[in-house]
C-alpha atoms as a PDB file:
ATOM      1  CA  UNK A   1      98.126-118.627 124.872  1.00  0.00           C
ATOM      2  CA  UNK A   2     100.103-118.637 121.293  1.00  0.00           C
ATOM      3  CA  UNK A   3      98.370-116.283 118.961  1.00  0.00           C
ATOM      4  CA  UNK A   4      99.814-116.645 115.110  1.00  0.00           C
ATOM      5  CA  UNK A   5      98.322-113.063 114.112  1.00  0.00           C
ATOM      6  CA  UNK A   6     100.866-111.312 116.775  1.00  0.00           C
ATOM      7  CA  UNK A   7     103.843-113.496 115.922  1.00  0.00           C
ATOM      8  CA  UNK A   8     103.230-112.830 112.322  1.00  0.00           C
ATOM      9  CA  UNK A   9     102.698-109.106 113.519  1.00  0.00           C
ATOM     10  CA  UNK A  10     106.157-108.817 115.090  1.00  0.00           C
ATOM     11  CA  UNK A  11     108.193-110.384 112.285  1.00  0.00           C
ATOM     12  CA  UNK A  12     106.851-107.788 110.178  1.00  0.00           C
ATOM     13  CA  UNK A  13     107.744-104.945 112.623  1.00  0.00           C
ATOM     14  CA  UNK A  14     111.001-106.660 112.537  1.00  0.00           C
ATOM     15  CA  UNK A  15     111.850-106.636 109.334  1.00  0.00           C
ATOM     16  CA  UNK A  16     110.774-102.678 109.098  1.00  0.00           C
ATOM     17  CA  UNK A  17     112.755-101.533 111.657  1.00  0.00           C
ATOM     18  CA  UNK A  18     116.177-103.738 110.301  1.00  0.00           C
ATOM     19  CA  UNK A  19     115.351-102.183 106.997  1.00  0.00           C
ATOM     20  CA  UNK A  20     115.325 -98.946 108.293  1.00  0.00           C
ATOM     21  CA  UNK A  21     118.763 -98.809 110.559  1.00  0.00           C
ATOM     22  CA  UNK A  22     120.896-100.068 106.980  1.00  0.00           C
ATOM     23  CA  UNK A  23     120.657-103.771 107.385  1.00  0.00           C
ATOM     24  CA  UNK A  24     120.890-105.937 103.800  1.00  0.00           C
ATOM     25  CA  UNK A  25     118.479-108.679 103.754  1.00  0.00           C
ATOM     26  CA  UNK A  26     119.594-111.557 101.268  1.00  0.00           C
ATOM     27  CA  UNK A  27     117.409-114.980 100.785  1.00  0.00           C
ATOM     28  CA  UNK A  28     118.741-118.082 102.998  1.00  0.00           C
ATOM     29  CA  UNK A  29     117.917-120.245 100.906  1.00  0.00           C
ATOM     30  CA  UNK A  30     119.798-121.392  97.368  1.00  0.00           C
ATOM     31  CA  UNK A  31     119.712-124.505  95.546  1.00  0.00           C
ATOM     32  CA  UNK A  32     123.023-126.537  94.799  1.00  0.00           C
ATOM     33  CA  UNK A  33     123.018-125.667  90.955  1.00  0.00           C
ATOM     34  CA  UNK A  34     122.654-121.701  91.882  1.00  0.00           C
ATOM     35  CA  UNK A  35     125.597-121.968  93.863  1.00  0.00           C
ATOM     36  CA  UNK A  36     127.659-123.813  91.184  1.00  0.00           C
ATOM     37  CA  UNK A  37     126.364-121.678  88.284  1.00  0.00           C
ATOM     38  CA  UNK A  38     127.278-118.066  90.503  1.00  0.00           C
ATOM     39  CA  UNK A  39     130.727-119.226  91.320  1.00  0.00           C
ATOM     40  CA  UNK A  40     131.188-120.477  87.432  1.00  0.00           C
ATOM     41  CA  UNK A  41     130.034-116.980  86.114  1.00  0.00           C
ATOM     42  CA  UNK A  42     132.606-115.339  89.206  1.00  0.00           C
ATOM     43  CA  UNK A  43     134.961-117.205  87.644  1.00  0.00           C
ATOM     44  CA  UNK A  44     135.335-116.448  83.895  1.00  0.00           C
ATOM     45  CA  UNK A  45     134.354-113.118  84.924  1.00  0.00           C
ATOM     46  CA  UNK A  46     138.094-112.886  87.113  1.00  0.00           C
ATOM     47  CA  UNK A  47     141.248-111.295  85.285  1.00  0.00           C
ATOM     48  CA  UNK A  48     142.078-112.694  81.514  1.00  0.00           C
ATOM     49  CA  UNK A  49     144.982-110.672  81.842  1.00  0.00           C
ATOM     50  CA  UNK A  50     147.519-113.349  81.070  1.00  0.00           C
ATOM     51  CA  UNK A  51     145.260-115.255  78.713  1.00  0.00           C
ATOM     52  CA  UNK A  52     145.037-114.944  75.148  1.00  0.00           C
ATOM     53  CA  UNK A  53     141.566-115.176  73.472  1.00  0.00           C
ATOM     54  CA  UNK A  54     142.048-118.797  72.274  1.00  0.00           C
ATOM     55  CA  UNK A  55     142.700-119.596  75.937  1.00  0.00           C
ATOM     56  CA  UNK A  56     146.297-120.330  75.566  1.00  0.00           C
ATOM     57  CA  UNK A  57     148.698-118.006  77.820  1.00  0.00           C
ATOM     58  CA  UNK A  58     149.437-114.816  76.703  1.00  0.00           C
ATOM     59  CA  UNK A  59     153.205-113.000  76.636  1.00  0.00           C
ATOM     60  CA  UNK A  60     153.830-109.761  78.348  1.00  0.00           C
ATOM     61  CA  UNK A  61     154.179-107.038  76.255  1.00  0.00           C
ATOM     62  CA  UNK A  62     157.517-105.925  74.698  1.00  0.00           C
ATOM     63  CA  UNK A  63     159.402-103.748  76.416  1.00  0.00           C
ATOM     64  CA  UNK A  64     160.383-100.374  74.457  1.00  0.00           C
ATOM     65  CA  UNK A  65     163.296-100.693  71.840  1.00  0.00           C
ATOM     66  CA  UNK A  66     165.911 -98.264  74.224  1.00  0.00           C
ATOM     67  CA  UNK A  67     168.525 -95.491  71.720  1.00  0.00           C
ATOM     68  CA  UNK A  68     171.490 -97.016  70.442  1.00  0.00           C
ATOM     69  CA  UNK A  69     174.058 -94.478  71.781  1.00  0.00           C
ATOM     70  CA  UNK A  70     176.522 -96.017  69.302  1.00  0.00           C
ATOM     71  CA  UNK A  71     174.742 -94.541  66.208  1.00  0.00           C
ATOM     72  CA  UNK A  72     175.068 -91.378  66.775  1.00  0.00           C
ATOM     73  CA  UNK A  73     178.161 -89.360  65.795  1.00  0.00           C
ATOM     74  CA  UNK A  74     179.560 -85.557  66.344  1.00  0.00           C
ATOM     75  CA  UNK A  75     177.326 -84.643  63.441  1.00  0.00           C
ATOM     76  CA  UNK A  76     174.012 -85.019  64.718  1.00  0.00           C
ATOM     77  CA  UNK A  77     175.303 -83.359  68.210  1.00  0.00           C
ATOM     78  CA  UNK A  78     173.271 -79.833  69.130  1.00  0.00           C
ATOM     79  CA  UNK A  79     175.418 -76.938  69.518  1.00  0.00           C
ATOM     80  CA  UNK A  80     173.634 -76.720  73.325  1.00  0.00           C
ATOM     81  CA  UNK A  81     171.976 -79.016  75.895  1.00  0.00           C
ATOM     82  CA  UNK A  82     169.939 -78.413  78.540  1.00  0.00           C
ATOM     83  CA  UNK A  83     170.405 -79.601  81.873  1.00  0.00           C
ATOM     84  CA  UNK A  84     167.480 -81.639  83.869  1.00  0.00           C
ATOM     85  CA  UNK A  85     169.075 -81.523  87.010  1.00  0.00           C
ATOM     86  CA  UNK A  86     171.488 -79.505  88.886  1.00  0.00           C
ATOM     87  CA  UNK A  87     175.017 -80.785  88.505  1.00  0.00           C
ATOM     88  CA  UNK A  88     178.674 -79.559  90.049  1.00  0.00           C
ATOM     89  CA  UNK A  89     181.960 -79.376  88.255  1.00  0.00           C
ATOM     90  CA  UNK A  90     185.526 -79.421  89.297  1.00  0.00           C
ATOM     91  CA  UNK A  91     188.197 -79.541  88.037  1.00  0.00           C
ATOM     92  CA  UNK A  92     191.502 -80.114  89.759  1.00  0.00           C
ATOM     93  CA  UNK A  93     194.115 -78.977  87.500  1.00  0.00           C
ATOM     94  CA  UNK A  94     192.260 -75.381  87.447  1.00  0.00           C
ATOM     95  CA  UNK A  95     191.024 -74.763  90.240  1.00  0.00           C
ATOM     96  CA  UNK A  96     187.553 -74.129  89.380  1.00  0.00           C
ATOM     97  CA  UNK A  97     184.509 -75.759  90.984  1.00  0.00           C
ATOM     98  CA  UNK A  98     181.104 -74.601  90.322  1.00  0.00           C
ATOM     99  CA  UNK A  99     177.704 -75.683  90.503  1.00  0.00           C
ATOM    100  CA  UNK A 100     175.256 -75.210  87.082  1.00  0.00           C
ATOM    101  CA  UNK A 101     171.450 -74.869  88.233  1.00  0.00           C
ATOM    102  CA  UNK A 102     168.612 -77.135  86.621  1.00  0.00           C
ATOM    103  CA  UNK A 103     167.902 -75.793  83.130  1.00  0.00           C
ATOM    104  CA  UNK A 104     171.530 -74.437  82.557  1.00  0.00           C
ATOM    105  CA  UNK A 105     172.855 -74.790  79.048  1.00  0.00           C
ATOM    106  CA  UNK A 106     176.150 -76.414  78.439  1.00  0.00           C
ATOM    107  CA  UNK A 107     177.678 -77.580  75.231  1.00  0.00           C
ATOM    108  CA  UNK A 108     177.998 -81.907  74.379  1.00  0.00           C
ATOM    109  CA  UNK A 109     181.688 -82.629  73.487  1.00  0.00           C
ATOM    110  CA  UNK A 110     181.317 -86.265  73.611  1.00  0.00           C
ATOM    111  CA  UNK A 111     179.557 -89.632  74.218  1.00  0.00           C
ATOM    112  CA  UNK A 112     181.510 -92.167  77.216  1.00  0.00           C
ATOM    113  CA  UNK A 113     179.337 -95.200  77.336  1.00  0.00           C
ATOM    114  CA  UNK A 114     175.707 -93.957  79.291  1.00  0.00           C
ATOM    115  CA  UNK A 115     177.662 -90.957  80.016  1.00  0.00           C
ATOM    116  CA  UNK A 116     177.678 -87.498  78.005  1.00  0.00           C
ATOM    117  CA  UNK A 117     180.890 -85.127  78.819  1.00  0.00           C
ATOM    118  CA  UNK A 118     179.560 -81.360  78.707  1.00  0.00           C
ATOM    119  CA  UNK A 119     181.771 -77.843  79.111  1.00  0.00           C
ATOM    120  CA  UNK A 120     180.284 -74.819  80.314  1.00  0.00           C
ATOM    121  CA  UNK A 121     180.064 -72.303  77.802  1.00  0.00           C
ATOM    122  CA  UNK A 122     183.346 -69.960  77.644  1.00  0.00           C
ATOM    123  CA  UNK A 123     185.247 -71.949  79.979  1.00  0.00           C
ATOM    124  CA  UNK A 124     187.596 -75.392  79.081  1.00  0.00           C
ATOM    125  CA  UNK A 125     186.647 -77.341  81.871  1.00  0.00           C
ATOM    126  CA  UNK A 126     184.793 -81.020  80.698  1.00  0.00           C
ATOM    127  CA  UNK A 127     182.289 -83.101  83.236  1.00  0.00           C
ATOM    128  CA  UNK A 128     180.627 -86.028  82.411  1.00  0.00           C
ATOM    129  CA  UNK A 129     176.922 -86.203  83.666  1.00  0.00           C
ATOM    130  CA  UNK A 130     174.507 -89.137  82.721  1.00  0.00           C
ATOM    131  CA  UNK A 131     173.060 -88.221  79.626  1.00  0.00           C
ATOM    132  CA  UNK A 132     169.462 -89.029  80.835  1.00  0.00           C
ATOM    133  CA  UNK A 133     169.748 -85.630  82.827  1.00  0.00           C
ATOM    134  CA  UNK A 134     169.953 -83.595  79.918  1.00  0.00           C
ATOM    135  CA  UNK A 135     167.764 -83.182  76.734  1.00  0.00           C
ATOM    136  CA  UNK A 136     170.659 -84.378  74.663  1.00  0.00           C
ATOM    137  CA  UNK A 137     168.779 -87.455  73.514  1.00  0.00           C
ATOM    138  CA  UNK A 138     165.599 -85.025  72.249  1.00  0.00           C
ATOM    139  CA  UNK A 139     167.878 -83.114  70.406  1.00  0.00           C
ATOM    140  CA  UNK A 140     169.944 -85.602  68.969  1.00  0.00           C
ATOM    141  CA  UNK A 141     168.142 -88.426  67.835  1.00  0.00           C
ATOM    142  CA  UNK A 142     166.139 -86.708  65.039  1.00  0.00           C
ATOM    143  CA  UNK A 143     168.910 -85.505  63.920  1.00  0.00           C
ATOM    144  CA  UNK A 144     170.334 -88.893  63.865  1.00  0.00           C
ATOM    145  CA  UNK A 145     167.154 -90.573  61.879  1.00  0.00           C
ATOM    146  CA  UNK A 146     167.246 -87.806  59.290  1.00  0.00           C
ATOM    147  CA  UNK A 147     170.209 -88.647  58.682  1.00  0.00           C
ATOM    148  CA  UNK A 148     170.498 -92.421  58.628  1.00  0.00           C
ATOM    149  CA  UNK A 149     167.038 -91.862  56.634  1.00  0.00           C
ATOM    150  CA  UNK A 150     168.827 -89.772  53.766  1.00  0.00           C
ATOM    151  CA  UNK A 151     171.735 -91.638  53.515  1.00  0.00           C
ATOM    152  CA  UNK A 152     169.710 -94.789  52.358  1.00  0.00           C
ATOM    153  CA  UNK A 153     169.069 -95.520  48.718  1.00  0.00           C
ATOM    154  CA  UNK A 154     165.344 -93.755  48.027  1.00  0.00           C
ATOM    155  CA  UNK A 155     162.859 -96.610  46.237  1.00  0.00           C
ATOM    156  CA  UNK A 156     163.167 -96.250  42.639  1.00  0.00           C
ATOM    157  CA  UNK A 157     165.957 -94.550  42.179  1.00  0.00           C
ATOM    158  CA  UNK A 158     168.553 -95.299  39.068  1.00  0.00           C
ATOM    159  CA  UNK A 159     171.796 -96.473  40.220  1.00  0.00           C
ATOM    160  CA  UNK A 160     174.687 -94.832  39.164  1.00  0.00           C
ATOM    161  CA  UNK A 161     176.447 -95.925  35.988  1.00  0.00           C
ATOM    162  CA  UNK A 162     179.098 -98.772  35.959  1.00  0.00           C
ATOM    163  CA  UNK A 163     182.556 -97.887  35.401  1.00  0.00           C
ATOM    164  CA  UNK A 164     183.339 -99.603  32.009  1.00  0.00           C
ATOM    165  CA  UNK A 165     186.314-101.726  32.208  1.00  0.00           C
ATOM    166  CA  UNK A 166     190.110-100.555  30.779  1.00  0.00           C
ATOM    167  CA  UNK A 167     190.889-102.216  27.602  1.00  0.00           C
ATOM    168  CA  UNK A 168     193.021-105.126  28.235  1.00  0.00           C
ATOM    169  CA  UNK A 169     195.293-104.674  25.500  1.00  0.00           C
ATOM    170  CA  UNK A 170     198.157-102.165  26.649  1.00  0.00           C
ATOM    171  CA  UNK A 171     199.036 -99.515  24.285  1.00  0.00           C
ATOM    172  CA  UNK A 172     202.715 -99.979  22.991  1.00  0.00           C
ATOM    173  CA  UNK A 173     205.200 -97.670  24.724  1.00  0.00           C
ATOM    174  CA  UNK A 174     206.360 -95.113  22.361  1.00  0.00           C
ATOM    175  CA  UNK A 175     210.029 -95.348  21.523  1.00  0.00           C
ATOM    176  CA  UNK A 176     213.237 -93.969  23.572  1.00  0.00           C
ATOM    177  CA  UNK A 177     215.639 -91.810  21.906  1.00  0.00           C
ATOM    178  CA  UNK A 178     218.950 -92.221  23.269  1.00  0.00           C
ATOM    179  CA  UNK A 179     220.539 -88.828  23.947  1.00  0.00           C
ATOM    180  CA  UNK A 180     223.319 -87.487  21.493  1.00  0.00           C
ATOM    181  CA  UNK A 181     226.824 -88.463  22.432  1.00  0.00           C
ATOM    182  CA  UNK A 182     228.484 -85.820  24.591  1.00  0.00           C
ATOM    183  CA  UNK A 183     224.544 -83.856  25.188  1.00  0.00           C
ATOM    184  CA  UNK A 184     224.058 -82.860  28.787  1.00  0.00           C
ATOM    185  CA  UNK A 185     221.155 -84.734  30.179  1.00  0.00           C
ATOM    186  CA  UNK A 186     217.884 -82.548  30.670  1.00  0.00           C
ATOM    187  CA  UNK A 187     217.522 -80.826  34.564  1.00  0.00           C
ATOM    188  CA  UNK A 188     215.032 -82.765  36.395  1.00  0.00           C
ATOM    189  CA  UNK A 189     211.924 -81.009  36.923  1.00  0.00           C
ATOM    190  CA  UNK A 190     212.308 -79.343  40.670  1.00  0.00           C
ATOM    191  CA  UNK A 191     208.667 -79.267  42.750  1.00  0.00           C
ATOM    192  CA  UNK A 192     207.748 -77.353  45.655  1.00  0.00           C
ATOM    193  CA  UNK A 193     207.681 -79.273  48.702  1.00  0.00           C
ATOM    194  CA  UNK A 194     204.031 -80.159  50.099  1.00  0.00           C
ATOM    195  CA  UNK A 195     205.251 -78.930  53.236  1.00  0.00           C
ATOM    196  CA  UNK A 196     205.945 -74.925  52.703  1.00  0.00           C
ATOM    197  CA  UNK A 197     206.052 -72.921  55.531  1.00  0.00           C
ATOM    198  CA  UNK A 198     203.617 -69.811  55.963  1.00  0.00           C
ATOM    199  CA  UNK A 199     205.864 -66.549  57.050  1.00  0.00           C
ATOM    200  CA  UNK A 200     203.808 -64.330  60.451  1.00  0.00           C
ATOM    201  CA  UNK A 201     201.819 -62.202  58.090  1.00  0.00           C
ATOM    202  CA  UNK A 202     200.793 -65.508  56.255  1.00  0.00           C
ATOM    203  CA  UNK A 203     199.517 -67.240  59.402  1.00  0.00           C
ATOM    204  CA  UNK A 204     197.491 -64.268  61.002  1.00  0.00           C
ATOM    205  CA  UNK A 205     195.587 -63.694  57.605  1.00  0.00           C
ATOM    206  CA  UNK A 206     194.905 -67.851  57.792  1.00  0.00           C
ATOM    207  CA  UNK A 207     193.763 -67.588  61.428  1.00  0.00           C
ATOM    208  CA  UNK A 208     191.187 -64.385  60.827  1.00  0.00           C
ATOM    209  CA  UNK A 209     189.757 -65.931  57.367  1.00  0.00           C
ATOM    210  CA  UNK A 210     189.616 -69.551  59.774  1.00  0.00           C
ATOM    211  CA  UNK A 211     187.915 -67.495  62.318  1.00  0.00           C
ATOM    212  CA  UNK A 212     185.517 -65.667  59.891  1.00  0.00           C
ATOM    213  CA  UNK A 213     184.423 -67.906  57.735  1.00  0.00           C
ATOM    214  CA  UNK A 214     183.027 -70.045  61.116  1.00  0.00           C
ATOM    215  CA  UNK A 215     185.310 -72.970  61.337  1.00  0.00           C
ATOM    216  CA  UNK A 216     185.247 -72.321  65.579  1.00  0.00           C
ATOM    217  CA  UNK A 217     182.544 -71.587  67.224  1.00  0.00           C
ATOM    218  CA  UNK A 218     184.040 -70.955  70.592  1.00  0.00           C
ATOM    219  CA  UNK A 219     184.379 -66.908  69.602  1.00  0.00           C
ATOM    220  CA  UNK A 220     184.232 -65.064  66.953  1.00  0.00           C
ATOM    221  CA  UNK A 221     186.035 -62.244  65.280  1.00  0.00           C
ATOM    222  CA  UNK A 222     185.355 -59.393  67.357  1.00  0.00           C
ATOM    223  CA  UNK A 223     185.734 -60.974  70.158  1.00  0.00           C
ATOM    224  CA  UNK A 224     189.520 -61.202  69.584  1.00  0.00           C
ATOM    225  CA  UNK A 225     192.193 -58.992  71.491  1.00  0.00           C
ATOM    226  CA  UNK A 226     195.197 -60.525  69.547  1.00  0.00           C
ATOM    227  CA  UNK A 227     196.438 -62.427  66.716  1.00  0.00           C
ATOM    228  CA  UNK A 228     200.155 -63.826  66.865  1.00  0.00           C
ATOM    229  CA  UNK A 229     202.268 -66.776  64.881  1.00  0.00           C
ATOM    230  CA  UNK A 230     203.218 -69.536  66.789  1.00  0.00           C
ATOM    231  CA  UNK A 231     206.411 -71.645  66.974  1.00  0.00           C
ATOM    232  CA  UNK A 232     206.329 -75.129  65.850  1.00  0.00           C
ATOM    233  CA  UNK A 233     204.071 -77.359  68.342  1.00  0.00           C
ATOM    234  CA  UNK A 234     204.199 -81.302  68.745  1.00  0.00           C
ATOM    235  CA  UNK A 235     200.911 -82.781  68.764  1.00  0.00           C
ATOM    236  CA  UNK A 236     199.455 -86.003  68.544  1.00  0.00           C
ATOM    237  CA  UNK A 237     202.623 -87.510  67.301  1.00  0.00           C
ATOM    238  CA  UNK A 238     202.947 -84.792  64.567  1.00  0.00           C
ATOM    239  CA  UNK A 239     204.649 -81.521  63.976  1.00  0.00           C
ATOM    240  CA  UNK A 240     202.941 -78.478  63.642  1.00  0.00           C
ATOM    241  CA  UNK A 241     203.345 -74.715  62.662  1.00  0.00           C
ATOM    242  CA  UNK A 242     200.877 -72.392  65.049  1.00  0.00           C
ATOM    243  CA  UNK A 243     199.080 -69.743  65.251  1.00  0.00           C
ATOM    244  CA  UNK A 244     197.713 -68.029  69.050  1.00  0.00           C
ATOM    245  CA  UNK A 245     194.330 -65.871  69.452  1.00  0.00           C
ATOM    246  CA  UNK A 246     193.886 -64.368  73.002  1.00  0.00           C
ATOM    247  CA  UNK A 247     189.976 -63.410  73.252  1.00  0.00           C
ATOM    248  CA  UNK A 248     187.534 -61.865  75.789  1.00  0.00           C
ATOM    249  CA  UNK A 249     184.690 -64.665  76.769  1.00  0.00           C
ATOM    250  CA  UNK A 250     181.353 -63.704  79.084  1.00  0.00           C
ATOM    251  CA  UNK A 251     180.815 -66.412  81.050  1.00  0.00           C
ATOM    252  CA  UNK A 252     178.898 -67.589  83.891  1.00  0.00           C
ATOM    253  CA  UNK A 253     182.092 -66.115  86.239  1.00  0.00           C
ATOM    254  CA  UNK A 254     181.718 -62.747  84.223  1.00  0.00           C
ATOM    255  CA  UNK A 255     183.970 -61.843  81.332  1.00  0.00           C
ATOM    256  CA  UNK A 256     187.170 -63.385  81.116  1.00  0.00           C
ATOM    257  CA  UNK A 257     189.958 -63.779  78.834  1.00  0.00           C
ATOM    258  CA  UNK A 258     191.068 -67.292  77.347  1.00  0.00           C
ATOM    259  CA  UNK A 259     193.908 -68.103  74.512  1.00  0.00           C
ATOM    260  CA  UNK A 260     193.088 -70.232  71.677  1.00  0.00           C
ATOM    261  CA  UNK A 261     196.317 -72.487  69.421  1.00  0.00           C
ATOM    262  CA  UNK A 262     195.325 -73.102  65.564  1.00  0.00           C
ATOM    263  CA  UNK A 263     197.820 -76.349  64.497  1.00  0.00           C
ATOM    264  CA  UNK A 264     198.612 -75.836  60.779  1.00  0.00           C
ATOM    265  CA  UNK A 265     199.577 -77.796  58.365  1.00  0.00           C
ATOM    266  CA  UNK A 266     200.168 -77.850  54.496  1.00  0.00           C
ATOM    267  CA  UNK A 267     198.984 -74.280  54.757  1.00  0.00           C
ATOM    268  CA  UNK A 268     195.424 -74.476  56.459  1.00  0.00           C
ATOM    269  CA  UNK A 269     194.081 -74.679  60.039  1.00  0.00           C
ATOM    270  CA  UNK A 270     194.141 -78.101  60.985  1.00  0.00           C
ATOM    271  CA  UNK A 271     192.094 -77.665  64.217  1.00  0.00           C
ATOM    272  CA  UNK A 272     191.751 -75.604  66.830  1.00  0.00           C
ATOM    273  CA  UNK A 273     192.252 -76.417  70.610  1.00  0.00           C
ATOM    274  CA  UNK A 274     192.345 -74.893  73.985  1.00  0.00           C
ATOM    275  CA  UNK A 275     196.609 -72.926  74.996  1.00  0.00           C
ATOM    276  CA  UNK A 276     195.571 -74.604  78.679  1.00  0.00           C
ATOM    277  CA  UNK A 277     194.231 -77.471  78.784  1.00  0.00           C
ATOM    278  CA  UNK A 278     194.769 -79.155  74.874  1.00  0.00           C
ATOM    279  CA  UNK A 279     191.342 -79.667  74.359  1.00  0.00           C
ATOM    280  CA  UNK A 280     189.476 -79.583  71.078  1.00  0.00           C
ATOM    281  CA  UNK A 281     187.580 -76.763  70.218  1.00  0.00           C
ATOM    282  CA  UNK A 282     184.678 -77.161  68.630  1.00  0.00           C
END
């Protein structure tokens, strides 16, 4: 016998006890238009990512302007650098191969392409290590825009002064007088050659004043065992008088003792460089 007040009855209890174990009821029946309209709103609702707001596709972001490298010159260089990673040296002429831990400070010679050429401090042995390991950019590139930023011409500043031209009309030479017959022509004037030679007391004066008044930084004055004047030295081509410093220098392999050649030339220090190895000194 079919009774519709206990089928009615168990559909409830049904329904309870789906409810109550985590089931998710949801209607079974939708119209047409419902559907539609749902999938519509689903849809303009999806990533816009690449769109712009007038519907027309948008363009990825530009990518970050990177450092022109090429810009930067000796002058905007730190006097140290720090190193991100740990990097080895060696060098095959000396000897010497080390290792320099992460966050070991070495000094920037020079820029090769991506690369930046470092020397441990005290010792003339160069490396080149990708400069994106060491802080050189951080350092650098303020230094850089300062000074691209004060060499420019400030708004509203007066221009100098035009040079005003030279009178077109040459002044008349004044008049030669012939020499008296039988006078003895006048001496020509002598000059000192550009090129006068300093004597040893000379030079060792010119290498401690050099040294003192900062022009290397590689040591200073009282870190110097000995002052001497050089013989003449070929460099580069050119011919110079010399001067030779032998100095103590604490280093990462303890204190050691390195020599130093000044060239000279019309009577100052032209540079400085390393006895062994030839290298600029900075």
């Amino acid at each position: 016998m079919h009774m519709p007040g206990m089928t009615n009855l168990g559909t409830i209890i049904l329904l309870i006890v789906c409810v109550g174990i985590g089931y998710v009821l949801e209607p079974i029946i939708f119209s047409g238009d419902n559907l539609l309209q749902e999938k519509t709103a689903d849809t303009a609702a999806g990533d816009t990512s690449g769109t712009a707001p007038d519907g027309t596709p948008g363009l990825p972001p530009a990518p970050a302007a990177g450092v022109d490298l090429t810009k930067i010159t000796p002058e905007d260089f730190p006097e140290k650098v720090t190193l991100k990673a740990p990097h080895t040296i060696s060098d095959a002429g000396s000897g010497i191969t080390m290792t320099l831990e992460k966050g070991s400070m070495v000094k920037p010679v020079r820029i090769e392409g991506t690369d930046l050429v470092i020397q441990p401090a005290g010792i003339p042995v160069e490396s080149k290590i990708n400069i994106d390991r060491t802080n050189f950019k951080e350092l650098a590139v303020p230094k850089m825009l300062d000074r691209l930023r004060n060499a420019s011409v400030e708004p509203g500043s007066t221009p100098p002064a035009p040079i005003p031209a030279p009178d077109a009309t040459p002044e008349p030479a004044p008049p030669v007088t012939p020499p008296a017959p039988g006078a003895d022509p006048a001496p020509a004037p002598t000059t000192t050659p550009a090129t006068a030679r300093l004597g040893e007391s000379a030079i060792i004066a010119l290498l401690k004043k050099d040294v003192q008044d900062g022009n290397v930084s590689e040591f200073k004055t009282s870190q110097v065992t000995s002052w001497e004047a050089g013989g003449d030295m070929e460099f580069d081509g050119d011919t110079y008088q010399t001067g030779r410093v032998t100095f103590e220098a604490d280093t990462i392999l303890g204190v050691q003792q390195h020599e130093a050649i000044a060239l000279i030339e019309h009577g100052k220090v032209y540079k400085w460089i390393w006895a062994k190895t030839k290298l600029d000194m900075r």
